[in-house]
C-alpha atoms as a PDB file:
ATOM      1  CA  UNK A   1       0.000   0.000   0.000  1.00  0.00           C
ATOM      2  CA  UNK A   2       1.303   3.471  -1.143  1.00  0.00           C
ATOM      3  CA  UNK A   3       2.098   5.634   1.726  1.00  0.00           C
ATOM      4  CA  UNK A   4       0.297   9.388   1.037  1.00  0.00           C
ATOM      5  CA  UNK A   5       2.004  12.446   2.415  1.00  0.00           C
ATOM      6  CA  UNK A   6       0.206  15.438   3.198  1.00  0.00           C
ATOM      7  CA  UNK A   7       1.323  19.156   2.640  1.00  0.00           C
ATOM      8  CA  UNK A   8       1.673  20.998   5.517  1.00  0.00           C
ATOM      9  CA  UNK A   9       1.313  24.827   5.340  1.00  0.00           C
ATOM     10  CA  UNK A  10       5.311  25.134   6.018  1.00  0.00           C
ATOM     11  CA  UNK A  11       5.824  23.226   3.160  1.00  0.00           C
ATOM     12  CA  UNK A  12       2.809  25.223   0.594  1.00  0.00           C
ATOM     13  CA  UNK A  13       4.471  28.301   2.153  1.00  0.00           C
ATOM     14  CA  UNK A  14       8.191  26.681   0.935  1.00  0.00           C
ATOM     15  CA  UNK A  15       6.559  26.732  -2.384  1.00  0.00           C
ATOM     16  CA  UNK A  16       5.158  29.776  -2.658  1.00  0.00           C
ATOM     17  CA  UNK A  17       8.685  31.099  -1.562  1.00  0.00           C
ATOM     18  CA  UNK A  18      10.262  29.837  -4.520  1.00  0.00           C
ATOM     19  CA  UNK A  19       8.259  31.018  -6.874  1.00  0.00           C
ATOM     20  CA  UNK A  20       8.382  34.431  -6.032  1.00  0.00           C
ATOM     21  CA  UNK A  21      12.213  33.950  -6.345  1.00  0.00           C
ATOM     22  CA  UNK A  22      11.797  32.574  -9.879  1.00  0.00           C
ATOM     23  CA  UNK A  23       9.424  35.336 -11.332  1.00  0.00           C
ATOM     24  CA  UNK A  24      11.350  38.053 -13.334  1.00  0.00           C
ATOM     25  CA  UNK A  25      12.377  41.328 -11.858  1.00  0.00           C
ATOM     26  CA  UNK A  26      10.396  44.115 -11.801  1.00  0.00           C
ATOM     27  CA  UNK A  27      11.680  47.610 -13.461  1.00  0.00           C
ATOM     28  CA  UNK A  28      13.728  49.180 -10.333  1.00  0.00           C
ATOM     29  CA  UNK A  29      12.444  52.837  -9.784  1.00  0.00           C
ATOM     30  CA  UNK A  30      15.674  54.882  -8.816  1.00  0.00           C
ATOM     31  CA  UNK A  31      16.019  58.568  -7.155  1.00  0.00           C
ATOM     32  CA  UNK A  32      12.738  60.065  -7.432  1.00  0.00           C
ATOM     33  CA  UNK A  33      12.171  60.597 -10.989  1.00  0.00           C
ATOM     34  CA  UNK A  34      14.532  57.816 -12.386  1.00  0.00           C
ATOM     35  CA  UNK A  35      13.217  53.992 -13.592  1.00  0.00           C
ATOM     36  CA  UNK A  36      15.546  51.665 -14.632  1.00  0.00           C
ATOM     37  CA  UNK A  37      14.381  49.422 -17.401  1.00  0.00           C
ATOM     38  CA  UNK A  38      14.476  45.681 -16.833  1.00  0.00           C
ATOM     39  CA  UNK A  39      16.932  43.456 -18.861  1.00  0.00           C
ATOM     40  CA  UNK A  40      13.889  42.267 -20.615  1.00  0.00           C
ATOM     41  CA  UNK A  41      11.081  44.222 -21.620  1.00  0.00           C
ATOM     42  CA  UNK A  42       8.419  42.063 -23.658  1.00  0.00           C
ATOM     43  CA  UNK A  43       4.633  41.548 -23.663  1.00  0.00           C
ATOM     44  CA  UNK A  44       5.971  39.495 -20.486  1.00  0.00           C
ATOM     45  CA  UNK A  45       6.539  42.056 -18.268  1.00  0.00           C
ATOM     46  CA  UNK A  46       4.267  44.787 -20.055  1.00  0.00           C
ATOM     47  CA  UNK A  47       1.617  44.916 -16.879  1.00  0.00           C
ATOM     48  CA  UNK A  48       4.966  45.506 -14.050  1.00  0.00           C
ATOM     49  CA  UNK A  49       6.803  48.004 -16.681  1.00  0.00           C
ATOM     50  CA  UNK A  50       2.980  49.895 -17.385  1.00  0.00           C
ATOM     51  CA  UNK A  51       2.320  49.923 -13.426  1.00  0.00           C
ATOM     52  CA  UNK A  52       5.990  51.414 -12.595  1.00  0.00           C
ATOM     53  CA  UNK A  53       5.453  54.088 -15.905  1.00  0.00           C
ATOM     54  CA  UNK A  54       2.044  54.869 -13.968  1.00  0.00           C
ATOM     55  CA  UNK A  55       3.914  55.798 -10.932  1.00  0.00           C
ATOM     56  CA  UNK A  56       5.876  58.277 -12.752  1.00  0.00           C
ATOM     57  CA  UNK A  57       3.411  60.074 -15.096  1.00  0.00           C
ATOM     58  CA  UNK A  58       2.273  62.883 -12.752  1.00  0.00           C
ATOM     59  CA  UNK A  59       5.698  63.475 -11.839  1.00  0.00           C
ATOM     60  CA  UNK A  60       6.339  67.113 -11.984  1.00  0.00           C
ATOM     61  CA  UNK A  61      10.142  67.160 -12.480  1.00  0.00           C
ATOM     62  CA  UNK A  62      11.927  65.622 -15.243  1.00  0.00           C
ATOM     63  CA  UNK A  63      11.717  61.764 -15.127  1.00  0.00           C
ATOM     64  CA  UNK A  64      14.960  59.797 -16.419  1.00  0.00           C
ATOM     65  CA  UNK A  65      14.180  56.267 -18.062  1.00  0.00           C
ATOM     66  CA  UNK A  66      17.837  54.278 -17.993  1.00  0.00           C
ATOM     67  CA  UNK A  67      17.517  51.485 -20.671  1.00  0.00           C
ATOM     68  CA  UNK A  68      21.341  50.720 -20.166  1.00  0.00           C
ATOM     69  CA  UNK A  69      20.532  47.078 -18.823  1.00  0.00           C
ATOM     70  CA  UNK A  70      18.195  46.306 -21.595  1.00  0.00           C
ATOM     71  CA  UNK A  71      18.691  43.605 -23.691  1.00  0.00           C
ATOM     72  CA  UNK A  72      15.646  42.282 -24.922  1.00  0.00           C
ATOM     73  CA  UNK A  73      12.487  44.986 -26.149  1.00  0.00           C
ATOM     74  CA  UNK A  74       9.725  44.128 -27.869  1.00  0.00           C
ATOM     75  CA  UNK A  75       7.198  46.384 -29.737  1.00  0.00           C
ATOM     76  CA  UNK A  76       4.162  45.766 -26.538  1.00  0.00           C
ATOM     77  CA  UNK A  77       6.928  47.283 -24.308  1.00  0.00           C
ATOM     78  CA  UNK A  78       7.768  50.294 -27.114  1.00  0.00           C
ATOM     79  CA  UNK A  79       4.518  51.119 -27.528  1.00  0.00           C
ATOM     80  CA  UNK A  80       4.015  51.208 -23.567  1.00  0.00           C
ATOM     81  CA  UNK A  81       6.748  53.466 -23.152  1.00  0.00           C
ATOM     82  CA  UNK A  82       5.756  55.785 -26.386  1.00  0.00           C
ATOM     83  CA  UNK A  83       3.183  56.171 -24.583  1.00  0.00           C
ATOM     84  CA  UNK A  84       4.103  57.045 -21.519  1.00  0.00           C
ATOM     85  CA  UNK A  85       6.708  59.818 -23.153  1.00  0.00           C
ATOM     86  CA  UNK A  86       3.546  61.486 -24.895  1.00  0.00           C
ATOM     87  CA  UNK A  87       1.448  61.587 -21.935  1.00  0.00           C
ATOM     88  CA  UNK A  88       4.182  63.261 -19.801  1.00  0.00           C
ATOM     89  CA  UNK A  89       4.951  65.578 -22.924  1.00  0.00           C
ATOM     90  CA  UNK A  90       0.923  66.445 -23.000  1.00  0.00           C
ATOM     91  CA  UNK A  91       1.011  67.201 -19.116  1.00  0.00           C
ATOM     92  CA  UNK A  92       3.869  69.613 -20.102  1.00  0.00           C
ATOM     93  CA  UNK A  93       6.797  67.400 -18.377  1.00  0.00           C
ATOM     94  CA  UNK A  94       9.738  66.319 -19.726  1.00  0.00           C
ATOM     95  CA  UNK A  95      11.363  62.751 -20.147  1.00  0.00           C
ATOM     96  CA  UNK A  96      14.979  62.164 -20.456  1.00  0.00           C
ATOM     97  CA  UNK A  97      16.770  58.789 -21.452  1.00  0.00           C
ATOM     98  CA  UNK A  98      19.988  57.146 -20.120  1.00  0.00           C
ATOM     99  CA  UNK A  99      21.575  53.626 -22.047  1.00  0.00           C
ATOM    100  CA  UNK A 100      19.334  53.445 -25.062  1.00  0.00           C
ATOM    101  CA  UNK A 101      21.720  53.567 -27.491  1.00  0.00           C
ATOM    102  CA  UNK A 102      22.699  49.359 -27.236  1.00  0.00           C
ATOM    103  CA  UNK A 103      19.056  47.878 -27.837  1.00  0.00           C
ATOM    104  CA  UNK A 104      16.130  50.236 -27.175  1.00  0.00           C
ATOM    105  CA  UNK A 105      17.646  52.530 -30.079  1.00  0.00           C
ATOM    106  CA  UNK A 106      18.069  50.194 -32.803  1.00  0.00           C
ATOM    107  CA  UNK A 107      15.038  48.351 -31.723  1.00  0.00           C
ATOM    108  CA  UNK A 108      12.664  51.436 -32.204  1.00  0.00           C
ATOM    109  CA  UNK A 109      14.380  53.332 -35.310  1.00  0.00           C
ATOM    110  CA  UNK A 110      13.716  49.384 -37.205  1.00  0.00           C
ATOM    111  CA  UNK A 111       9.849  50.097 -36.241  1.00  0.00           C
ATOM    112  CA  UNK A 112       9.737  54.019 -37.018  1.00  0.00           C
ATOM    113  CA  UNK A 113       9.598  54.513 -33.327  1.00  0.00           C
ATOM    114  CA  UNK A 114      12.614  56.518 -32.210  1.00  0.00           C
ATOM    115  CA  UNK A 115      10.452  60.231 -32.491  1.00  0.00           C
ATOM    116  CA  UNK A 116       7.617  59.953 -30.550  1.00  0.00           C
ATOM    117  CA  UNK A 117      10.159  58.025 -28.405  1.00  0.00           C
ATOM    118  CA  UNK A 118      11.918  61.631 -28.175  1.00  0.00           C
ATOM    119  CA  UNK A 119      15.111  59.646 -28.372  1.00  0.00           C
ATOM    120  CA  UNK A 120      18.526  61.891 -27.951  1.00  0.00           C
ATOM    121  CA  UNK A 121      19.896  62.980 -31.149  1.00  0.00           C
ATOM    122  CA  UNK A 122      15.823  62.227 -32.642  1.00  0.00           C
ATOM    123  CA  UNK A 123      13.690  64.928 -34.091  1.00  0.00           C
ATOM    124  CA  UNK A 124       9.802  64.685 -32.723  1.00  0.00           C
END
C-alpha cells in the first residue's frame, strides 16, 4: 500500500517562496524621478513596466528612463513606453533617457519609433 504524504502549510508556504524567487524582476524605480528598465522588456513584463510608468506620469520634475541594462524589447513594451513619453509631454513634463543607445535605439528606429520616443539625437 502506497504511503500518502500530506502538505503541511510550512511546506505550501516553501513553495510559494520559490516562486516568487523565480518570477522576473520588476523595473527598479531609482532617485525620485529615475526607472531603470528591466533586462527584458516584452509583452511578459508589459503589466509591471505599465504599473511602474504609472507611478511616474504625474511626476512634476523631469523623469529619467535608464535602458542601459536592456537587452531584450519588444514592440508591446515600445509602444508602452511611447506612450508614456507622450502623456508626460501632453502634461507639459519632460522625459529624459539614459543607455538606449545598445538595444532600445536600434530596436525602435527598425519600427519608425525613435520620435515619438523623443530619443537623444531624434527629431519629434
Amino acid at each position: 500500500m502506497k504511503s500518502r504524504t500530506r502538505s503541511t502549510p510550512a511546506r505550501k508556504a516553501g513553495r510559494g517562496r520559490t516562486a516568487r524567487a523565480a518570477s522576473p524582476p520588476r523595473a527598479r524605480a531609482g532617485k525620485s524621478g529615475e526607472l531603470t528598465l528591466n533586462a527584458d522588456c516584452t509583452l511578459a513584463q508589459a503589466a509591471r513596466l505599465k504599473t511602474s510608468l504609472g507611478g511616474l506620469l504625474a511626476e512634476p520634475q523631469t523623469v529619467t528612463l535608464d535602458a542601459g541594462a536592456v537587452q531584450r524589447i519588444d514592440t508591446a513594451a515600445l509602444q508602452l513606453l511611447a506612450a508614456f513619453v507622450r502623456d508626460r509631454r501632453l502634461l507639459g513634463h519632460c522625459t529624459q533617457w539614459r543607455g538606449a543607445q545598445q538595444t532600445l535605439a536600434p530596436a525602435a528606429r527598425l519600427l519608425g519609433m525613435e520620435g515619438v520616443l523623443e530619443l537623444p539625437g531624434e527629431s519629434r
